[in-house]
Protein backbone atom coordinates (compact mmCIF):
# COMPACT_ATOMS: atom_id res chain seq x y z
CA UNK A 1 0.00 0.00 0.00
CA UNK A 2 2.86 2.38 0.96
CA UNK A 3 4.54 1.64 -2.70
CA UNK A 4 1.02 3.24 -4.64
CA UNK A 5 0.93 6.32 -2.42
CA UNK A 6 4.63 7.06 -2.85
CA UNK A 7 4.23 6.16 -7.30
CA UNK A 8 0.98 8.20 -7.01
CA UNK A 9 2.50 11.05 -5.39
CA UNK A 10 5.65 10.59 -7.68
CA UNK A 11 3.07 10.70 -10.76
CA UNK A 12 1.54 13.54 -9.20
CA UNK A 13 5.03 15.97 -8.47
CA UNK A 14 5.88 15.18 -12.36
CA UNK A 15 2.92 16.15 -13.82
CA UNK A 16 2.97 19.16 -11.81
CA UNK A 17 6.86 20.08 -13.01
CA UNK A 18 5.46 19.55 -16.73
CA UNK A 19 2.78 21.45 -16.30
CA UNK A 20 4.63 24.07 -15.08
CA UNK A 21 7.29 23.82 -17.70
CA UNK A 22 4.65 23.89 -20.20
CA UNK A 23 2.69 26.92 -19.03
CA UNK A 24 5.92 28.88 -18.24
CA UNK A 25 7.24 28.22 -21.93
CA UNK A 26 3.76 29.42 -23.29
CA UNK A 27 4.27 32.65 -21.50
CA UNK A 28 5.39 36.04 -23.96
CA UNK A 29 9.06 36.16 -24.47
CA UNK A 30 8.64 39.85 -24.00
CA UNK A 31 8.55 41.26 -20.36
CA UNK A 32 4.99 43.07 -20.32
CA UNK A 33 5.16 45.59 -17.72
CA UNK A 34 1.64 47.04 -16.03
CA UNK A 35 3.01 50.40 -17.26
CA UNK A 36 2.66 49.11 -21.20
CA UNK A 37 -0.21 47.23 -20.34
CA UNK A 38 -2.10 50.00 -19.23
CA UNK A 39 -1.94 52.37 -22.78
CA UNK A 40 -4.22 52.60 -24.98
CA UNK A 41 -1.71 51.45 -28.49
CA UNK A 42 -1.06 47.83 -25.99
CA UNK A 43 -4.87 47.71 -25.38
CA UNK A 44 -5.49 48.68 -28.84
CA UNK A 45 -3.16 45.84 -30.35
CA UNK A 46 -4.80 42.69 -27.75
CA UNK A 47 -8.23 43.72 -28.85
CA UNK A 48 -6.77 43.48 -32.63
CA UNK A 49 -5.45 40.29 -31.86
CA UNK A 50 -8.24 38.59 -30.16
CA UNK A 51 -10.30 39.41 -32.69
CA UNK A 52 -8.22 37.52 -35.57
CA UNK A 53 -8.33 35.05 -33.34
CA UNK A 54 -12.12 34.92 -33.14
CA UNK A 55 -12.68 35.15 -37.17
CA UNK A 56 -10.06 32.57 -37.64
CA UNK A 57 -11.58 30.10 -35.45
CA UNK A 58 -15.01 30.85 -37.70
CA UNK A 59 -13.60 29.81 -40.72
């Protein structure tokens, strides 16, 4: 019984570190600081963005 719990919890720590791994090299390369995010040309360009994202996914 001791064997499972340690393999699960082993299972569990390495598809945590993946996870991670995987979400931190989907971040921007770029460094977005709140002082960019908060202008109206950065706010302009994710709205741009989005939305060639949303007519793409309707064709």
């Amino acid at each position: 019984m001791k064997k499972i719990i340690v393999k699960i919890a082993t299972a569990v720590i390495v598809l945590g570190l993946v996870g991670g791994i995987i979400y931190w090299k989907s971040l921007p390369e770029e460094d977005v600081f709140i002082e960019t995010v908060y202008t109206e040309e950065y706010q302009n360009d994710v709205a741009d963005e989005l939305e060639s994202k949303k007519i793409s996914k309707r064709l």
